[in-house]
N, C-alpha and C. Protein backbone atom coordinates (compact mmCIF):
# COMPACT_ATOMS: atom_id res chain seq x y z
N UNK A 1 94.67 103.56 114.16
CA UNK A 1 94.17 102.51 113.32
C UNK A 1 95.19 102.25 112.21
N UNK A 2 95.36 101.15 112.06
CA UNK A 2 96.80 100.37 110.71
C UNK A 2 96.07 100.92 109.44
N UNK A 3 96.91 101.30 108.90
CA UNK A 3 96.66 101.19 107.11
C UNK A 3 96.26 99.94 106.54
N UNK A 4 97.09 99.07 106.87
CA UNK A 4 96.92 97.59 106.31
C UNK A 4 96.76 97.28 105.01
N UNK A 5 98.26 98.24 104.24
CA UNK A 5 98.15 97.86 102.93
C UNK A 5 99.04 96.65 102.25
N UNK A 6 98.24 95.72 101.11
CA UNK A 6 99.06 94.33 101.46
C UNK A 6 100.05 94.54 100.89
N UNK A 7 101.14 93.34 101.01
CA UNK A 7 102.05 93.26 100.73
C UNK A 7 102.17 93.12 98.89
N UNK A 8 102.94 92.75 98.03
CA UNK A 8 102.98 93.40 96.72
C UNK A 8 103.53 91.19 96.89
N UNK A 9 103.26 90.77 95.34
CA UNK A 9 103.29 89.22 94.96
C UNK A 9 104.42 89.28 95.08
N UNK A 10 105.09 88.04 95.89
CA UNK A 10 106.61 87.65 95.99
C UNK A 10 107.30 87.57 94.74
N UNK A 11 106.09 86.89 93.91
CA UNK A 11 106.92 86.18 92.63
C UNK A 11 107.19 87.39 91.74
N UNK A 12 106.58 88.98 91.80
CA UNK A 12 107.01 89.58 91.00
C UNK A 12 108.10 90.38 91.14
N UNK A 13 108.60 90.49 90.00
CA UNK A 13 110.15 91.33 89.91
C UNK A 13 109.92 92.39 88.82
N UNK A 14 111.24 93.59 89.02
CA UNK A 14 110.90 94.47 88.03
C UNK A 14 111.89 93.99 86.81
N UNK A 15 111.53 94.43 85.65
CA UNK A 15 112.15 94.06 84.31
C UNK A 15 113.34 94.57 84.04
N UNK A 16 114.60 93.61 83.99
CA UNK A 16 115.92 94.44 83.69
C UNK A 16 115.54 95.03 82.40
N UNK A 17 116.60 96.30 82.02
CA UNK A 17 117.00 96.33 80.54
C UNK A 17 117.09 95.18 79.95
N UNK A 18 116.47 94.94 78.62
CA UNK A 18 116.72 93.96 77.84
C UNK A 18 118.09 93.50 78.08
N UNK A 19 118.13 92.18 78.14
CA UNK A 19 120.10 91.35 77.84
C UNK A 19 120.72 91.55 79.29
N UNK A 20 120.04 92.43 80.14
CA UNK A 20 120.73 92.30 81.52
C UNK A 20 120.31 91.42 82.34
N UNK A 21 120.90 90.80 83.26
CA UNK A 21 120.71 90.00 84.37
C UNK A 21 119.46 90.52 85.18
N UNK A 22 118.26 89.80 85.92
CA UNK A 22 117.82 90.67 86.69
C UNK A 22 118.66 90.10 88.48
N UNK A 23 119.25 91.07 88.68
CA UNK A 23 120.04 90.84 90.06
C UNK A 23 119.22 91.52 90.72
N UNK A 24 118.12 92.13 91.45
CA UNK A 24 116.97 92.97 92.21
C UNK A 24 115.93 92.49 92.14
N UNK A 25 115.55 91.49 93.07
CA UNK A 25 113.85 91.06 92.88
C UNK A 25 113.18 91.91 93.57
N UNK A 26 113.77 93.14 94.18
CA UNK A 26 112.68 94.67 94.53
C UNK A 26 112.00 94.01 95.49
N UNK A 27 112.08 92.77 96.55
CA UNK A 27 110.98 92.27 97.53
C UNK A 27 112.20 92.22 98.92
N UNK A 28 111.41 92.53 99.84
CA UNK A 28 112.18 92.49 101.16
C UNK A 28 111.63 91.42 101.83
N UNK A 29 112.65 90.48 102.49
CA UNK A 29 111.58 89.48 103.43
C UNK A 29 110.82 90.21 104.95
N UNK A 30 110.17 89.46 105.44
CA UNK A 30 109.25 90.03 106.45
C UNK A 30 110.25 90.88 107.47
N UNK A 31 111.87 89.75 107.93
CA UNK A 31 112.39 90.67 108.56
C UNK A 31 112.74 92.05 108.33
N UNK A 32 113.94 92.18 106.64
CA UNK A 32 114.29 93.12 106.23
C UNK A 32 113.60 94.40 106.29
N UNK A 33 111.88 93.87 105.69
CA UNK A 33 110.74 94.79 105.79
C UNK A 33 110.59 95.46 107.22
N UNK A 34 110.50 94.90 108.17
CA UNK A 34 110.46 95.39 109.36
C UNK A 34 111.57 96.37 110.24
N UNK A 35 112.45 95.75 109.96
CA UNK A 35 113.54 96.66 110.21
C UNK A 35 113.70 98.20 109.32
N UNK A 36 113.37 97.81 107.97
CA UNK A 36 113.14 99.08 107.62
C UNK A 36 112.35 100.41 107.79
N UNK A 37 111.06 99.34 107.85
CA UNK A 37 110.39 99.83 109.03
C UNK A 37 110.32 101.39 109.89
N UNK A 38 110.98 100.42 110.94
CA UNK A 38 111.34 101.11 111.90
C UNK A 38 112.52 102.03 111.63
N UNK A 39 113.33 102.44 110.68
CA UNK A 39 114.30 103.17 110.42
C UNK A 39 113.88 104.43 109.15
N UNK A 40 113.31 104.12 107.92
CA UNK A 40 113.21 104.51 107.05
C UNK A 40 111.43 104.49 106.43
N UNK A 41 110.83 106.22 106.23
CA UNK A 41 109.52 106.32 105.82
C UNK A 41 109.16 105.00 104.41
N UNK A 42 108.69 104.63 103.92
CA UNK A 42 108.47 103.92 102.57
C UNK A 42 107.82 104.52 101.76
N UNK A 43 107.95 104.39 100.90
CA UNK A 43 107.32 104.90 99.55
C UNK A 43 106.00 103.85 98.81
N UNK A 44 104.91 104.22 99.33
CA UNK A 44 103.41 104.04 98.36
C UNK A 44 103.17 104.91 97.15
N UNK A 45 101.90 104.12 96.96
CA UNK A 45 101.29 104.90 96.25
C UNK A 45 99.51 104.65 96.45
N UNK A 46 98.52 105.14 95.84
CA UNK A 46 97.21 104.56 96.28
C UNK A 46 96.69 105.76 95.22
N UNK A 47 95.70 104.71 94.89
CA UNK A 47 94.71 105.34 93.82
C UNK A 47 92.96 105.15 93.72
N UNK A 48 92.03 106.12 93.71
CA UNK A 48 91.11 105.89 93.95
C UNK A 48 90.31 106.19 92.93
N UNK A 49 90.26 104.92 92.04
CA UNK A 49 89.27 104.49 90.97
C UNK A 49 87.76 104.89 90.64
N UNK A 50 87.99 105.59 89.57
CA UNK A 50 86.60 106.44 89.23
C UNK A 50 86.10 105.71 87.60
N UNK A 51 84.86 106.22 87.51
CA UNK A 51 84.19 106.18 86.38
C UNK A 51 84.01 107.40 85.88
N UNK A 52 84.29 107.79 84.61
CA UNK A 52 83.81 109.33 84.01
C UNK A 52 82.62 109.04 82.86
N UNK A 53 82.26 109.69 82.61
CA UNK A 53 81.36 110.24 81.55
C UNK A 53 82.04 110.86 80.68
N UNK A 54 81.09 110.67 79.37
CA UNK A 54 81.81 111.46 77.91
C UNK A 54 82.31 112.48 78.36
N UNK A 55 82.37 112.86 79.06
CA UNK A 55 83.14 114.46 79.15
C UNK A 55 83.98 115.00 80.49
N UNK A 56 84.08 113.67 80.66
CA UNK A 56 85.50 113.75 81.72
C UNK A 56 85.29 114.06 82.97
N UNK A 57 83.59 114.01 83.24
CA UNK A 57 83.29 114.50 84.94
C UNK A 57 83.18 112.84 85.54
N UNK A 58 83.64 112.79 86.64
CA UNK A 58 83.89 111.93 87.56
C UNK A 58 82.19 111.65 88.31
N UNK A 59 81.53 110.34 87.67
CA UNK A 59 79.93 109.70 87.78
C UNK A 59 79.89 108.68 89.25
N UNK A 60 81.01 108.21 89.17
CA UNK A 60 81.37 107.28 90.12
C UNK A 60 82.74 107.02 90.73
N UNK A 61 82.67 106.28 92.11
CA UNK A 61 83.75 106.14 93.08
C UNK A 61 84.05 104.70 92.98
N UNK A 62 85.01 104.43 93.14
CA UNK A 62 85.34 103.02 93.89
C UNK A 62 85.77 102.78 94.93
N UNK A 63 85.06 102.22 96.28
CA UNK A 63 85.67 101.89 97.26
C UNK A 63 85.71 100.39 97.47
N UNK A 64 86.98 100.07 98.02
CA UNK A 64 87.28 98.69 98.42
C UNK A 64 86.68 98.25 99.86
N UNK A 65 85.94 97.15 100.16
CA UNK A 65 85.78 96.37 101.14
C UNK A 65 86.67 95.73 101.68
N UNK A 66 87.34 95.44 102.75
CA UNK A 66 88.32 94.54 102.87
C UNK A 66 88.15 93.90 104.70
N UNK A 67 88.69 93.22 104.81
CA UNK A 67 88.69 92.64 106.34
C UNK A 67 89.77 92.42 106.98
N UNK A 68 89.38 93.17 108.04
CA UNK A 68 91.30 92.92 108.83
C UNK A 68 91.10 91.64 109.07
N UNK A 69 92.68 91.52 109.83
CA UNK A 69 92.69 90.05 110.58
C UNK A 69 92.14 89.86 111.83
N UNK A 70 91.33 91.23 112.60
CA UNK A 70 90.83 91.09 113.42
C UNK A 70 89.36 90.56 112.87
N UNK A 71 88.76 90.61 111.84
CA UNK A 71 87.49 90.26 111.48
C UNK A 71 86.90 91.41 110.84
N UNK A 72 87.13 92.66 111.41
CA UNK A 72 86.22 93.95 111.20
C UNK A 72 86.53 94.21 109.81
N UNK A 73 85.67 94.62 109.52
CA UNK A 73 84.84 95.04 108.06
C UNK A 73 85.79 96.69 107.32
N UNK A 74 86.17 97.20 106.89
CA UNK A 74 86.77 98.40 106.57
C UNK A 74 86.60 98.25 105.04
N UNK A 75 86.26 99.98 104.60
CA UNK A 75 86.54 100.37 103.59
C UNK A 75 87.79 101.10 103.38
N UNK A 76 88.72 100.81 102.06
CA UNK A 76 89.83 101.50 101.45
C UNK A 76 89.88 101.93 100.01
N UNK A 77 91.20 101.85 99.75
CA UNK A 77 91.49 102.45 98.48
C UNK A 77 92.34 101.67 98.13
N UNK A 78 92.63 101.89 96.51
CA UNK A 78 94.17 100.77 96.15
C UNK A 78 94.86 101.12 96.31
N UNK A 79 95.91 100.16 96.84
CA UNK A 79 97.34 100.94 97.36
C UNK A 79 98.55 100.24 97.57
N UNK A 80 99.50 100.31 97.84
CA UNK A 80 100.77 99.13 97.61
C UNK A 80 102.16 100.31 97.94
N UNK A 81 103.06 99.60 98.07
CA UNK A 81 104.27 99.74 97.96
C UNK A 81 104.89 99.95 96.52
N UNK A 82 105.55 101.09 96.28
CA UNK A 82 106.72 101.10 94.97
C UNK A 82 108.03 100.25 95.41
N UNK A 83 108.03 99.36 94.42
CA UNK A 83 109.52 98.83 94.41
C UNK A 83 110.42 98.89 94.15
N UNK A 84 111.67 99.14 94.72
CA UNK A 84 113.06 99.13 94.03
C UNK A 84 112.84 99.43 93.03
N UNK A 85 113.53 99.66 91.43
CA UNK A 85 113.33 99.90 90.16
C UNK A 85 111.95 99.97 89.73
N UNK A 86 111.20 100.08 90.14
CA UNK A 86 109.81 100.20 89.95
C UNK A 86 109.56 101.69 89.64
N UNK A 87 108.99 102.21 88.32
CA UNK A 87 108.89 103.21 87.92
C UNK A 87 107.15 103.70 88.73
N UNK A 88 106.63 104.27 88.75
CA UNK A 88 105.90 105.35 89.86
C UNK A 88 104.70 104.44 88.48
N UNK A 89 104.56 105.12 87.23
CA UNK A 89 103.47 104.11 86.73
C UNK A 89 103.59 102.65 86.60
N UNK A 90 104.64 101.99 86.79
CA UNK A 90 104.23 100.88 87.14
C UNK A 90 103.63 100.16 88.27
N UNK A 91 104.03 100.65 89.43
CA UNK A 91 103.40 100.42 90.53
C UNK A 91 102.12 100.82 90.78
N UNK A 92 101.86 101.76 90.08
CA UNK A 92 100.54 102.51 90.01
C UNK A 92 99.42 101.02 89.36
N UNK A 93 99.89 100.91 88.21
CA UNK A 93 99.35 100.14 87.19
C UNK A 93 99.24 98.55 88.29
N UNK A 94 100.68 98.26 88.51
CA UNK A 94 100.47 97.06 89.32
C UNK A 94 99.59 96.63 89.99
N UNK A 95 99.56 97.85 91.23
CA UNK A 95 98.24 97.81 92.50
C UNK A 95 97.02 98.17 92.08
N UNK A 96 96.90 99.07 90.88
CA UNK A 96 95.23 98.51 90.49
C UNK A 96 94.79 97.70 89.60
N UNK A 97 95.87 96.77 89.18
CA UNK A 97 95.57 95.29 88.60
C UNK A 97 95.30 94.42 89.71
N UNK A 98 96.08 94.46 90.27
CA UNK A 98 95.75 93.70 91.39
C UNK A 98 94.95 93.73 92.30
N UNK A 99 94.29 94.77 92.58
CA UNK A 99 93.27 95.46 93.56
C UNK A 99 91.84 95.20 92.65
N UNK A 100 92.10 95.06 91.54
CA UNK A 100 90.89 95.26 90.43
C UNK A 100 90.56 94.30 89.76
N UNK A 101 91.53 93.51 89.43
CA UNK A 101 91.71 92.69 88.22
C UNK A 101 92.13 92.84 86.97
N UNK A 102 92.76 91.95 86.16
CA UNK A 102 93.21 92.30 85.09
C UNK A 102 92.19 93.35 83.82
N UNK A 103 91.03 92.84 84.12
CA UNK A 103 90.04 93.53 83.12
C UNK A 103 89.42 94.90 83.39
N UNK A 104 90.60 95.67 84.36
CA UNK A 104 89.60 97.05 84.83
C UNK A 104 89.65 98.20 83.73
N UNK A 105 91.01 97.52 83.02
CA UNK A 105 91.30 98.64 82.12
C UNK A 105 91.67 100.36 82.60
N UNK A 106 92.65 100.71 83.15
CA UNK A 106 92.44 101.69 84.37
C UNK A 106 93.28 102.42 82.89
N UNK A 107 93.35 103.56 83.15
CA UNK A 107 93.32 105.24 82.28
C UNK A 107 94.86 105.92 83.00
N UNK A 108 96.03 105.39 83.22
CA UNK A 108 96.66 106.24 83.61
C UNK A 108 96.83 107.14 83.35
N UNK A 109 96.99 108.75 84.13
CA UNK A 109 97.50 109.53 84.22
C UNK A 109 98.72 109.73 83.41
N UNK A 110 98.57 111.03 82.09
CA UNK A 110 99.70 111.35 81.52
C UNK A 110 101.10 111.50 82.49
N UNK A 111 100.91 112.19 83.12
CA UNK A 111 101.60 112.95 84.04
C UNK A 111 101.72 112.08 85.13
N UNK A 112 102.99 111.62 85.90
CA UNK A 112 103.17 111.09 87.51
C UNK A 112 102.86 111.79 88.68
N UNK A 113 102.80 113.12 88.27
CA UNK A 113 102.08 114.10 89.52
C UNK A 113 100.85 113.36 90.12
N UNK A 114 101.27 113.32 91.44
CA UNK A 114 99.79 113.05 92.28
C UNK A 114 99.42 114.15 92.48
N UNK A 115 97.66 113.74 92.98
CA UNK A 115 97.07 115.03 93.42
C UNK A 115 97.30 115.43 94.96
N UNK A 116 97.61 114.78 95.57
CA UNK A 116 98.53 114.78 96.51
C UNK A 116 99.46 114.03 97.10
N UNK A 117 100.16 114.62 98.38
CA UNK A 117 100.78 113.44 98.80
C UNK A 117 100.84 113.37 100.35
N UNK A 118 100.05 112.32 101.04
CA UNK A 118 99.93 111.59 102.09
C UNK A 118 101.18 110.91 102.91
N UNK A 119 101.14 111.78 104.07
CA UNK A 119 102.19 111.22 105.17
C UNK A 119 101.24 110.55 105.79
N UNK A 120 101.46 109.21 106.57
CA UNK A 120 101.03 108.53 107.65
C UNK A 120 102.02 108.13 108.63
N UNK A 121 101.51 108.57 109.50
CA UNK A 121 102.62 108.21 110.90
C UNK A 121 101.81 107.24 111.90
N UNK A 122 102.91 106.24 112.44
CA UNK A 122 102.71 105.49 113.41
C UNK A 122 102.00 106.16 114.76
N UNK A 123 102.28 107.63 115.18
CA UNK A 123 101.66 108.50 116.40
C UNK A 123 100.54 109.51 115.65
N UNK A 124 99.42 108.88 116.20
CA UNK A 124 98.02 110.05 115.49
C UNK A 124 98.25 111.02 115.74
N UNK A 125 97.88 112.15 114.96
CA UNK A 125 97.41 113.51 115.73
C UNK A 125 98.98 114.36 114.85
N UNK A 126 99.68 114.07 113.99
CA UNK A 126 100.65 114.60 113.25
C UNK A 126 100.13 115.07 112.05
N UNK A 127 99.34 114.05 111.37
CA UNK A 127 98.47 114.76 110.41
C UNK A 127 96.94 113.63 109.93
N UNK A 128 96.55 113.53 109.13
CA UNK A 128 95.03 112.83 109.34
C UNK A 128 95.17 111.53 109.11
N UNK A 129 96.83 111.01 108.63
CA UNK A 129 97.09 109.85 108.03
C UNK A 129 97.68 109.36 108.86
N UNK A 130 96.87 108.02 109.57
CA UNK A 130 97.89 106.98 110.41
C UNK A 130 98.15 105.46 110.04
N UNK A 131 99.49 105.32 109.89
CA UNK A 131 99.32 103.14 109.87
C UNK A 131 100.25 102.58 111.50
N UNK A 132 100.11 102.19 112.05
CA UNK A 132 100.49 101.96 113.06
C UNK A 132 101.82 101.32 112.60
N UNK A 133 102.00 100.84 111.81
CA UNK A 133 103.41 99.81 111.23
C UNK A 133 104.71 101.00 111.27
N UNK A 134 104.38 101.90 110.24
CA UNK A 134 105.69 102.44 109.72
C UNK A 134 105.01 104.09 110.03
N UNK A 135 106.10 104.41 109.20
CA UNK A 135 106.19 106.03 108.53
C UNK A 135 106.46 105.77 107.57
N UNK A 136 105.19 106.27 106.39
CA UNK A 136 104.88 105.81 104.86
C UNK A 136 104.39 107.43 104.43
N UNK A 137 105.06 107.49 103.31
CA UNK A 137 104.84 108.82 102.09
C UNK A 137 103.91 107.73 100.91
N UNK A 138 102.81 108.55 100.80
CA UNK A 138 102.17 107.97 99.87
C UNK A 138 101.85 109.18 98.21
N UNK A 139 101.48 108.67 97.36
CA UNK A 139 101.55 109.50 96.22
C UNK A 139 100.28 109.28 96.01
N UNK A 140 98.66 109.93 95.48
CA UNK A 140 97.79 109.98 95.73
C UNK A 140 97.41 110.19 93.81
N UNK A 141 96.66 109.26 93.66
CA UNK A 141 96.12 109.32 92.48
C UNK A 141 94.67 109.11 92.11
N UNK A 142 93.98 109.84 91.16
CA UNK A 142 92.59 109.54 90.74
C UNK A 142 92.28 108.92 89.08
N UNK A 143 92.58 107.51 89.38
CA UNK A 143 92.37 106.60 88.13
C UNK A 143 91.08 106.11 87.43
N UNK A 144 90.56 107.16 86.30
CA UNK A 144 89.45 106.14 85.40
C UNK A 144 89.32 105.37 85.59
N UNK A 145 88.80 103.99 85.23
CA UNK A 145 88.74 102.78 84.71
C UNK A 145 87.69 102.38 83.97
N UNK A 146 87.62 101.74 82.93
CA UNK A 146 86.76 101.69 82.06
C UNK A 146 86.40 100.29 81.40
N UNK A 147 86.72 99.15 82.07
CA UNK A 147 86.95 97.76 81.99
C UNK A 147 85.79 97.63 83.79
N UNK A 148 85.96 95.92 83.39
CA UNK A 148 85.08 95.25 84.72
C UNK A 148 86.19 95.07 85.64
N UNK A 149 85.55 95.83 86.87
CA UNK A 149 86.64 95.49 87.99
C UNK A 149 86.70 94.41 89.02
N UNK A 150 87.08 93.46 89.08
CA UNK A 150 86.67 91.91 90.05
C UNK A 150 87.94 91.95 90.91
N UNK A 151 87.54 92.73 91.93
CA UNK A 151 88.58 92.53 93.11
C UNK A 151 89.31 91.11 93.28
N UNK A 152 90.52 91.64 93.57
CA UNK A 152 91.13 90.18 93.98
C UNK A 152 92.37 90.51 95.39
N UNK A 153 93.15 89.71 95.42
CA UNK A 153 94.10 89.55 96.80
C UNK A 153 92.85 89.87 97.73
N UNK A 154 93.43 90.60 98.79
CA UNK A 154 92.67 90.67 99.82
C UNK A 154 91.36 91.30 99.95
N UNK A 155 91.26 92.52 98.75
CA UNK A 155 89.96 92.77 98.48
C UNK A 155 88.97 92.30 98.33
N UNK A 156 87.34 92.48 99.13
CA UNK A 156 86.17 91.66 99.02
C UNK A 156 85.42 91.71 98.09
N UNK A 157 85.52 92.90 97.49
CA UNK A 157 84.40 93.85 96.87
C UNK A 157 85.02 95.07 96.35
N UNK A 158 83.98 95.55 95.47
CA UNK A 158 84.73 97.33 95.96
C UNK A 158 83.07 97.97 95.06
N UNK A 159 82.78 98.74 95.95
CA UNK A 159 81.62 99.59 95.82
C UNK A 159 81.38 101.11 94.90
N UNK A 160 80.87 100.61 93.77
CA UNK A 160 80.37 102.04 93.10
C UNK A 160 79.64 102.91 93.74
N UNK A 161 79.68 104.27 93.79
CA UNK A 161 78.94 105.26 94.62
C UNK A 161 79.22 106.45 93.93
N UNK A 162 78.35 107.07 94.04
CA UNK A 162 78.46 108.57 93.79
C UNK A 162 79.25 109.37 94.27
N UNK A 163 79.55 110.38 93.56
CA UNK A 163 80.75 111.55 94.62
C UNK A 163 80.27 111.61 96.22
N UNK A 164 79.00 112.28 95.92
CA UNK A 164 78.39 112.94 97.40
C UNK A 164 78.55 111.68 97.89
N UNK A 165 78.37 110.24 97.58
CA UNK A 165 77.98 109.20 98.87
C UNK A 165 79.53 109.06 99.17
N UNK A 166 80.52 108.87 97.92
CA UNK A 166 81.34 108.69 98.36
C UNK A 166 82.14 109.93 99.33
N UNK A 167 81.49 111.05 99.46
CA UNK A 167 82.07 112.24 100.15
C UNK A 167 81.43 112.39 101.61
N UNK A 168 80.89 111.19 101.77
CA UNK A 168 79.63 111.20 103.15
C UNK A 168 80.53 111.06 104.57
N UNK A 169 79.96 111.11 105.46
CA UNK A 169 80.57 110.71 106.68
C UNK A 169 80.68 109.73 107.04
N UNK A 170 80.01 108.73 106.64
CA UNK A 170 79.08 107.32 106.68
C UNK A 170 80.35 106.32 106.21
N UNK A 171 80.70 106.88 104.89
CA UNK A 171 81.85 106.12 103.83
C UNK A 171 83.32 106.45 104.56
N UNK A 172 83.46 108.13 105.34
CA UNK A 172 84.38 108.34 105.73
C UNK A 172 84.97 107.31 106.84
N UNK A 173 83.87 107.37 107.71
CA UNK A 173 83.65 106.19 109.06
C UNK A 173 84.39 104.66 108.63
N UNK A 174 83.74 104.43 107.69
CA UNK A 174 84.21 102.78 107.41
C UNK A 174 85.67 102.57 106.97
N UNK A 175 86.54 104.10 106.62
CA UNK A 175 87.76 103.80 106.19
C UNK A 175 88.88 103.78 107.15
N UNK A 176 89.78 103.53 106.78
CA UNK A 176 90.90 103.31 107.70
C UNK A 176 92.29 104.06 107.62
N UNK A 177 92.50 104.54 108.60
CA UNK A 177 94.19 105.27 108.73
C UNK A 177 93.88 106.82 108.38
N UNK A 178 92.48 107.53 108.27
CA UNK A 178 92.39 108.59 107.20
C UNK A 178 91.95 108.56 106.07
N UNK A 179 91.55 107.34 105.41
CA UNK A 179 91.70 107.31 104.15
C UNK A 179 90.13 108.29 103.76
N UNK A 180 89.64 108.34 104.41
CA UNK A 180 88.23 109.10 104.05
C UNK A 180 88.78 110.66 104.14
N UNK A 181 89.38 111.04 104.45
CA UNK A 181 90.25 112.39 104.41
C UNK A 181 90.77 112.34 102.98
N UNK A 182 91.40 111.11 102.31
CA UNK A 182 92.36 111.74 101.31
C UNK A 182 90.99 110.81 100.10
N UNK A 183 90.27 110.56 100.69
CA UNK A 183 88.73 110.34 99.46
C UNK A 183 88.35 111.45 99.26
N UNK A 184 88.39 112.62 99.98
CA UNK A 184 87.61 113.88 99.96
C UNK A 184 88.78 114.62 99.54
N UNK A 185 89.67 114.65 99.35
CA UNK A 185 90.68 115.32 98.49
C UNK A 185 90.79 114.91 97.33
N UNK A 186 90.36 113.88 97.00
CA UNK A 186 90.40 112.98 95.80
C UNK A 186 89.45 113.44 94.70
N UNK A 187 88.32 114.17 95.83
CA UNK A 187 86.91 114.19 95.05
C UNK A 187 87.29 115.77 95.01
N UNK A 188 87.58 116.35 95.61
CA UNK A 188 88.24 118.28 95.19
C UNK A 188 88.95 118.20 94.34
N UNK A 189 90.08 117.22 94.32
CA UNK A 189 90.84 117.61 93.12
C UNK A 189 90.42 117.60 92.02
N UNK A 190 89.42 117.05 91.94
CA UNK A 190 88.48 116.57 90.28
C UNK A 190 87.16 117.60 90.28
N UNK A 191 87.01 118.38 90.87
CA UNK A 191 85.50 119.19 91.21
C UNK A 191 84.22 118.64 91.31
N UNK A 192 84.36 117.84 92.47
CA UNK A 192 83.38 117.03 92.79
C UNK A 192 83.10 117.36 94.44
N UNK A 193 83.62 118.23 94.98
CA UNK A 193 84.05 118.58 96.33
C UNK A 193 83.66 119.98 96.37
N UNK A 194 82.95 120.77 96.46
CA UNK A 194 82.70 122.08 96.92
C UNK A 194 82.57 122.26 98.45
């Protein structure tokens, strides 16, 4: 089953140093992308948006709704490509603006450490993570948010739930590539997972 994570806005670029030229618009066209592809793993990232309570325990999940191009219905997580000069929190920040909306107000992480990190391979059965496209290293993050979240790009929705629902089999089922594998790592790393 594909990952099917979207592509990142053409029109954005990363910010030279002040007074420098920006010569790197950090975007590959469809070919370049493809060819890379097939030669070289890519670098993600994906983050799975929580709500805490005064005291820092994790109350709620966010899962994304989304629809392939086949029609079918799938739940995910936010997630994107790092770009060229693209620092690890910016991309972070990027894809859950964009996954969320400007008003989610998301809590980055002091620290760039993920709580883990997710291989997906094009051949199942290597490890729990598959996208049929590439060979993608992903960096795995668990982002607050504390603002209103109004999905946008390809996202339909995205569903508040509890740890346990979000730790169900039910939620696992509806996700795609694994991603209900690295929801349940998501929810251990925070002690929400026994």
């Amino acid at each position: 089953m594909s990952v099917r994570t979207p592509d990142p806005d053409p029109d954005w670029t990363p910010k030279p140093p002040e007074g420098a030229p920006n010569t790197n618009p950090g975007w590959l066209k469809d070919v370049e992308l493809a060819e890379i592809r097939r030669r070289l793993p890519i670098l993600y990232i994906e983050a799975v948006p929580v709500r805490v309570d005064g005291l820092g325990q994790v109350v709620e999940v966010g899962v994304l709704l989304r629809a392939r191009p086949t029609g079918e219905m799938t739940r995910t997580l936010v997630s994107g490509r790092v770009l060229y000069g693209e620092t690890l929190r910016d991309a972070l920040f990027r894809h859950l603006e964009k996954d969320l909306g400007p008003m989610a107000f998301p809590q980055l992480p002091a620290s760039p450490v993920p709580f883990t990190v997710a291989e997906y391979f094009p051949m199942p059965g290597i490890t729990a993570y598959t996208d049929d496209r590439q060979h993608a290293v992903s960096l795995a993050y668990v982002v607050p948010v504390s603002g209103t979240c109004d999905p946008r790009q390809d996202a339909l929705e995205i569903t508040w739930m509890t740890p346990a629902e979000a730790a169900s089999p039910g939620v696992s089922a509806e996700m795609e590539g694994g991603r209900g594998t690295l929801l349940r790592a998501a929810l251990a790393s925070v002690g929400q997972l026994y």
